[in-house]
C-alpha atoms as a PDB file:
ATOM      1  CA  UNK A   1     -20.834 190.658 204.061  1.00  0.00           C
ATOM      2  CA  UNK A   2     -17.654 188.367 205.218  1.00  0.00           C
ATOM      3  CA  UNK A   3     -17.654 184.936 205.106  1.00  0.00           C
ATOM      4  CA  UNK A   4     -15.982 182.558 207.826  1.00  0.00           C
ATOM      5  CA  UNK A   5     -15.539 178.746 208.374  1.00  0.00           C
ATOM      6  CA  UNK A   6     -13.358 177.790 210.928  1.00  0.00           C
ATOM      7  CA  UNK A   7     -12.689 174.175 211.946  1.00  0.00           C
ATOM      8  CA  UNK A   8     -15.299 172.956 210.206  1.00  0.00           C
ATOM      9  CA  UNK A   9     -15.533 169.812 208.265  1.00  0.00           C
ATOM     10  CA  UNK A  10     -17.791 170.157 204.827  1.00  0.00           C
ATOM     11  CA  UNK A  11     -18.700 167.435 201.957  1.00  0.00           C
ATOM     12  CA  UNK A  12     -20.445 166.985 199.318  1.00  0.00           C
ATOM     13  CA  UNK A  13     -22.238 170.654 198.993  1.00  0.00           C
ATOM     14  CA  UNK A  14     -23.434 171.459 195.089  1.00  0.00           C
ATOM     15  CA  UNK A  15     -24.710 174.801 193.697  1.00  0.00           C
ATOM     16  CA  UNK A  16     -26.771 172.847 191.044  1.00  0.00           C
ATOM     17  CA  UNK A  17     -27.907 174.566 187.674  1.00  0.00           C
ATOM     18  CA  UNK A  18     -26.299 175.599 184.816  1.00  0.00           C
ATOM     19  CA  UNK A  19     -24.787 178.912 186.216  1.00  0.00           C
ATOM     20  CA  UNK A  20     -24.770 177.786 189.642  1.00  0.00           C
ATOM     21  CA  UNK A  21     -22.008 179.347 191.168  1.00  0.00           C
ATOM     22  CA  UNK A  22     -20.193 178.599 194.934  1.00  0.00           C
ATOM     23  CA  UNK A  23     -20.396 175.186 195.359  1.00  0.00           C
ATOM     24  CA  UNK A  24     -19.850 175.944 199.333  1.00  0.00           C
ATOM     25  CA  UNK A  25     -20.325 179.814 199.347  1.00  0.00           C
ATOM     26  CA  UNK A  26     -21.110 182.877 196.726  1.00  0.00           C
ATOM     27  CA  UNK A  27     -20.765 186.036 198.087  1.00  0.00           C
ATOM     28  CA  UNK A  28     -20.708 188.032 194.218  1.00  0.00           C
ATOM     29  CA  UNK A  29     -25.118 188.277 194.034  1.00  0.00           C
ATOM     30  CA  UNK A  30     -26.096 191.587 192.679  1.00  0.00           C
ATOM     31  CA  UNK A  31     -22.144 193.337 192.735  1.00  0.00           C
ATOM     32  CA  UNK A  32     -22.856 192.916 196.252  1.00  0.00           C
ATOM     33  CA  UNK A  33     -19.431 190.976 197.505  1.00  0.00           C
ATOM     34  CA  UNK A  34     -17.786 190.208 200.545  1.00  0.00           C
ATOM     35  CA  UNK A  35     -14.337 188.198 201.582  1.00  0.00           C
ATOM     36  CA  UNK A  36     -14.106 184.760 202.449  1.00  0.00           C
ATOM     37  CA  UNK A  37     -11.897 182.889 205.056  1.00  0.00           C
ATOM     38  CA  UNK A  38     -11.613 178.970 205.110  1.00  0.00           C
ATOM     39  CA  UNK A  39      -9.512 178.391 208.217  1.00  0.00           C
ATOM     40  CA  UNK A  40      -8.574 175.000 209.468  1.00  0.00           C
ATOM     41  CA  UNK A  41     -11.001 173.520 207.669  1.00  0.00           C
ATOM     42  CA  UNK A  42     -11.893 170.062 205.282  1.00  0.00           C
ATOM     43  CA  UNK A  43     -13.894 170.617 202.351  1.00  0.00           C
ATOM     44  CA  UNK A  44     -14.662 167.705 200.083  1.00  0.00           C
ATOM     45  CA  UNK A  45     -15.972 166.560 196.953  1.00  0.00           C
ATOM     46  CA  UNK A  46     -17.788 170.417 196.262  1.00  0.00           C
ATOM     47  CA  UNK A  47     -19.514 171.333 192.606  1.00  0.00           C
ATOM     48  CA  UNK A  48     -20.658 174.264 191.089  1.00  0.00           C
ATOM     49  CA  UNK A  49     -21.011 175.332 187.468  1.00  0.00           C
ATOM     50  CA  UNK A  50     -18.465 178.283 188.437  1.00  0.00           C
ATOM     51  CA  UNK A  51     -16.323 178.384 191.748  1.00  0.00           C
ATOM     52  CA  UNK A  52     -16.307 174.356 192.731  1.00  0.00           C
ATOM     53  CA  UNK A  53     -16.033 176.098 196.583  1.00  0.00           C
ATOM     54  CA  UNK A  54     -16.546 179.429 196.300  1.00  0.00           C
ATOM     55  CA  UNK A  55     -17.563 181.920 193.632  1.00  0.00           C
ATOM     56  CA  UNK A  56     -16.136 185.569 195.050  1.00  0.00           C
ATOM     57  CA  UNK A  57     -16.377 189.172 194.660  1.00  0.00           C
ATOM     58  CA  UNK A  58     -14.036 189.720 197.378  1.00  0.00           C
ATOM     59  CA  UNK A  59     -10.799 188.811 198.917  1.00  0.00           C
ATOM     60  CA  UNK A  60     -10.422 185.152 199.529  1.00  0.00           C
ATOM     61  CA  UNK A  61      -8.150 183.162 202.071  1.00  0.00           C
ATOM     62  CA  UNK A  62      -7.659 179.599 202.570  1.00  0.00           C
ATOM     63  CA  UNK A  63      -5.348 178.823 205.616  1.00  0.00           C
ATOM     64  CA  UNK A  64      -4.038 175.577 206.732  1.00  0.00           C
ATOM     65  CA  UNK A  65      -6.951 173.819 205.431  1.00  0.00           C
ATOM     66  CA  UNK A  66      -7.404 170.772 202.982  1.00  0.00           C
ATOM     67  CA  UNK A  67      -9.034 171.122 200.027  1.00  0.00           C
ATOM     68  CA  UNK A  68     -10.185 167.871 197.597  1.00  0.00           C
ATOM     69  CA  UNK A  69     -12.253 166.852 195.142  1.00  0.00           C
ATOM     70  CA  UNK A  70     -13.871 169.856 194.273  1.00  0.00           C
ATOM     71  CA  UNK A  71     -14.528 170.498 190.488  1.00  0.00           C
ATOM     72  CA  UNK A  72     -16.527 173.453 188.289  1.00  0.00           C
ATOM     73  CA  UNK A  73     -18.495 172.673 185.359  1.00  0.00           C
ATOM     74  CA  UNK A  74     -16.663 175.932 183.895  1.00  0.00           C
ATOM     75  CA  UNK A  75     -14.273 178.079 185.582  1.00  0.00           C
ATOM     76  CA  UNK A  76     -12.680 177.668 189.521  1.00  0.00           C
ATOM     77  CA  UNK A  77     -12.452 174.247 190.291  1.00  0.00           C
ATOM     78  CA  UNK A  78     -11.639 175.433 194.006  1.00  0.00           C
ATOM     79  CA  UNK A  79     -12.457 179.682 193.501  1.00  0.00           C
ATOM     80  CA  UNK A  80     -13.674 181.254 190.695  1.00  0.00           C
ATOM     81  CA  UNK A  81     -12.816 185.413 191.677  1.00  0.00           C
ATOM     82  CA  UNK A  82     -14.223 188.070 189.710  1.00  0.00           C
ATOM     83  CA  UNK A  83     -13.282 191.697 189.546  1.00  0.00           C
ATOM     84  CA  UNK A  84     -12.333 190.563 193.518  1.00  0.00           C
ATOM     85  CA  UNK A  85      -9.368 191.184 196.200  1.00  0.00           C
ATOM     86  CA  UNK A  86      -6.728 188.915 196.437  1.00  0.00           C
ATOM     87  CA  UNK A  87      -7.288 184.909 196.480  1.00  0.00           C
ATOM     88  CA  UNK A  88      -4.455 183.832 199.084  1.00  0.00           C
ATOM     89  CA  UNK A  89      -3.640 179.657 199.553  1.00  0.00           C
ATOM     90  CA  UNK A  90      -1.598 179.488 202.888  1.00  0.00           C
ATOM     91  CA  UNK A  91      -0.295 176.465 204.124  1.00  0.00           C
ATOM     92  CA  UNK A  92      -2.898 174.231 202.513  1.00  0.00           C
ATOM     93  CA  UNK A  93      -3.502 171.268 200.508  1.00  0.00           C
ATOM     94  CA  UNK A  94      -5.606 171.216 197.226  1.00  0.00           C
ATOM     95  CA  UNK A  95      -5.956 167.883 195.295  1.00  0.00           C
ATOM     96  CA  UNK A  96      -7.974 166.666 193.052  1.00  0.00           C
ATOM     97  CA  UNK A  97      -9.607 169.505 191.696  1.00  0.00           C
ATOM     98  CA  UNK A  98     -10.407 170.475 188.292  1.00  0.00           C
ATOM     99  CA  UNK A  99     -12.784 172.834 186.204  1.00  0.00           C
ATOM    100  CA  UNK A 100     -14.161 172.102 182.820  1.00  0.00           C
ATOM    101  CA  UNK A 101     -12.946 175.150 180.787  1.00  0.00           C
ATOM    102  CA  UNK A 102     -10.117 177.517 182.759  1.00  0.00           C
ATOM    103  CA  UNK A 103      -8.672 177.202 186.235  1.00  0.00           C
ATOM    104  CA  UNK A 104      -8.784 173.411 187.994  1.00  0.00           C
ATOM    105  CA  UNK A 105      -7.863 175.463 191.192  1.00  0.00           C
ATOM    106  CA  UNK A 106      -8.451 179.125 190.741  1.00  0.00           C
ATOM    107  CA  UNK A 107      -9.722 181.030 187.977  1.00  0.00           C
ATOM    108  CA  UNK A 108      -9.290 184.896 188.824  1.00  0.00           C
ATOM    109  CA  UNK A 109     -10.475 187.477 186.130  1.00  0.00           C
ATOM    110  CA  UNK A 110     -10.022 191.565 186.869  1.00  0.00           C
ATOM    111  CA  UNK A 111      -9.118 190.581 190.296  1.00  0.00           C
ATOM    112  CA  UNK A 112      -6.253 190.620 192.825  1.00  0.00           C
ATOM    113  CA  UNK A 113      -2.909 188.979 192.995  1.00  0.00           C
ATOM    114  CA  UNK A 114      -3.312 185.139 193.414  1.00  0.00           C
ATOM    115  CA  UNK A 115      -0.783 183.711 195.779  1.00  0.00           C
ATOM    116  CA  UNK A 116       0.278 180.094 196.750  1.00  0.00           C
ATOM    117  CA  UNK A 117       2.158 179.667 200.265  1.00  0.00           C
ATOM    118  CA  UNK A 118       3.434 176.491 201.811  1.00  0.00           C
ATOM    119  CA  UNK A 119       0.666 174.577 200.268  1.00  0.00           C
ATOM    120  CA  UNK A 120       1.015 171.305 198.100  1.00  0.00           C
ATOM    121  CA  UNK A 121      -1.370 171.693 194.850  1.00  0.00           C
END
Protein backbone atom coordinates (compact mmCIF):
# COMPACT_ATOMS: atom_id res chain seq x y z
CA UNK A 1 0.00 0.00 0.00
CA UNK A 2 0.88 3.99 0.12
CA UNK A 3 3.38 5.32 2.05
CA UNK A 4 3.18 8.80 3.98
CA UNK A 5 5.50 10.92 6.24
CA UNK A 6 4.43 14.17 6.95
CA UNK A 7 6.28 16.60 9.24
CA UNK A 8 8.31 14.23 10.50
CA UNK A 9 11.90 14.47 11.38
CA UNK A 10 14.03 11.03 10.57
CA UNK A 11 17.96 10.15 11.07
CA UNK A 12 20.10 7.79 10.88
CA UNK A 13 17.69 4.73 9.61
CA UNK A 14 19.85 1.76 7.65
CA UNK A 15 18.44 -1.21 5.68
CA UNK A 16 21.65 -3.23 6.53
CA UNK A 17 22.79 -6.29 4.31
CA UNK A 18 24.12 -6.63 1.15
CA UNK A 19 20.82 -6.14 -0.88
CA UNK A 20 19.20 -4.20 1.69
CA UNK A 21 17.08 -1.94 0.02
CA UNK A 22 14.99 1.44 1.51
CA UNK A 23 17.10 2.83 3.85
CA UNK A 24 13.77 4.68 5.32
CA UNK A 25 11.01 2.75 3.36
CA UNK A 26 10.68 -0.25 0.57
CA UNK A 27 7.49 -0.65 -0.71
CA UNK A 28 8.82 -3.07 -4.08
CA UNK A 29 8.67 -6.81 -1.73
CA UNK A 30 7.26 -9.52 -3.85
CA UNK A 31 6.08 -7.00 -7.16
CA UNK A 32 3.87 -5.90 -4.52
CA UNK A 33 4.44 -1.81 -4.70
CA UNK A 34 2.88 1.14 -3.51
CA UNK A 35 3.65 5.18 -3.78
CA UNK A 36 5.47 7.12 -1.43
CA UNK A 37 5.00 10.78 -0.17
CA UNK A 38 7.74 12.61 1.97
CA UNK A 39 6.01 15.87 2.82
CA UNK A 40 7.54 18.53 4.94
CA UNK A 41 9.80 16.39 6.22
CA UNK A 42 13.92 16.03 7.41
CA UNK A 43 15.55 12.93 6.62
CA UNK A 44 19.19 12.51 7.49
CA UNK A 45 22.18 10.56 7.17
CA UNK A 46 19.90 7.25 5.60
CA UNK A 47 21.79 3.91 4.03
CA UNK A 48 20.76 1.16 2.14
CA UNK A 49 22.56 -1.11 -0.31
CA UNK A 50 19.85 0.18 -2.98
CA UNK A 51 17.49 3.29 -2.43
CA UNK A 52 19.64 5.35 0.45
CA UNK A 53 15.70 6.52 1.44
CA UNK A 54 13.53 4.65 -0.35
CA UNK A 55 13.63 1.68 -2.70
CA UNK A 56 10.08 1.97 -4.87
CA UNK A 57 7.80 0.16 -7.04
CA UNK A 58 5.55 3.00 -7.21
CA UNK A 59 5.18 6.65 -7.71
CA UNK A 60 7.35 8.69 -5.46
CA UNK A 61 7.01 12.42 -4.21
CA UNK A 62 9.19 14.46 -2.15
CA UNK A 63 7.64 17.95 -1.34
CA UNK A 64 9.18 20.79 0.40
CA UNK A 65 11.27 18.58 2.41
CA UNK A 66 15.15 18.39 3.07
CA UNK A 67 16.95 15.66 2.16
CA UNK A 68 20.94 14.99 3.36
CA UNK A 69 23.34 12.68 3.79
CA UNK A 70 21.79 9.79 2.51
CA UNK A 71 24.00 7.37 0.39
CA UNK A 72 23.41 3.62 -1.39
CA UNK A 73 25.99 1.09 -1.43
CA UNK A 74 24.76 0.63 -5.22
CA UNK A 75 22.11 2.42 -6.93
CA UNK A 76 19.66 5.57 -5.41
CA UNK A 77 21.54 7.46 -3.12
CA UNK A 78 18.09 9.24 -2.20
CA UNK A 79 15.42 6.65 -4.48
CA UNK A 80 16.27 3.83 -6.25
CA UNK A 81 12.65 3.27 -8.62
CA UNK A 82 12.13 0.22 -10.45
CA UNK A 83 9.70 -0.54 -13.20
CA UNK A 84 7.72 2.39 -10.87
CA UNK A 85 5.46 5.69 -11.46
CA UNK A 86 6.96 8.83 -11.56
CA UNK A 87 9.75 10.01 -8.88
CA UNK A 88 8.74 13.85 -8.45
CA UNK A 89 11.38 16.39 -6.24
CA UNK A 90 9.19 19.54 -5.47
CA UNK A 91 10.48 22.34 -3.78
CA UNK A 92 13.14 20.44 -1.85
CA UNK A 93 16.64 20.28 -0.90
CA UNK A 94 18.94 17.19 -1.48
CA UNK A 95 22.65 17.42 -0.42
CA UNK A 96 25.05 15.31 0.21
CA UNK A 97 23.96 12.27 -1.24
CA UNK A 98 25.66 9.77 -3.25
CA UNK A 99 25.42 6.00 -4.40
CA UNK A 100 28.29 3.73 -5.07
CA UNK A 101 27.60 2.62 -8.70
CA UNK A 102 24.60 4.80 -10.63
CA UNK A 103 22.40 7.59 -9.34
CA UNK A 104 23.84 9.78 -6.08
CA UNK A 105 20.15 11.07 -6.02
CA UNK A 106 17.86 8.93 -8.06
CA UNK A 107 18.44 5.95 -9.97
CA UNK A 108 15.12 5.11 -12.00
CA UNK A 109 15.17 1.95 -14.32
CA UNK A 110 11.77 1.00 -16.55
CA UNK A 111 10.06 3.59 -14.58
CA UNK A 112 8.32 6.98 -14.86
CA UNK A 113 9.44 10.42 -15.78
CA UNK A 114 11.85 11.82 -13.07
CA UNK A 115 11.24 15.45 -12.40
CA UNK A 116 13.14 18.18 -10.37
CA UNK A 117 11.00 21.38 -9.25
CA UNK A 118 12.19 24.35 -7.29
CA UNK A 119 14.57 22.22 -5.41
CA UNK A 120 18.42 22.89 -4.93
CA UNK A 121 20.39 19.41 -5.58
Amino acid sequence: GAVSIIGSAVRDCRATGMYGTGGVVSTRVSGVSGAVSIIGSTVDGCSAGTGGVVYAGGAVSLIGSTVAGCSARQWGGVVMAFDSGAVSIINSTVARCSAGEYGGVVYADLSGAVSLIGSTV
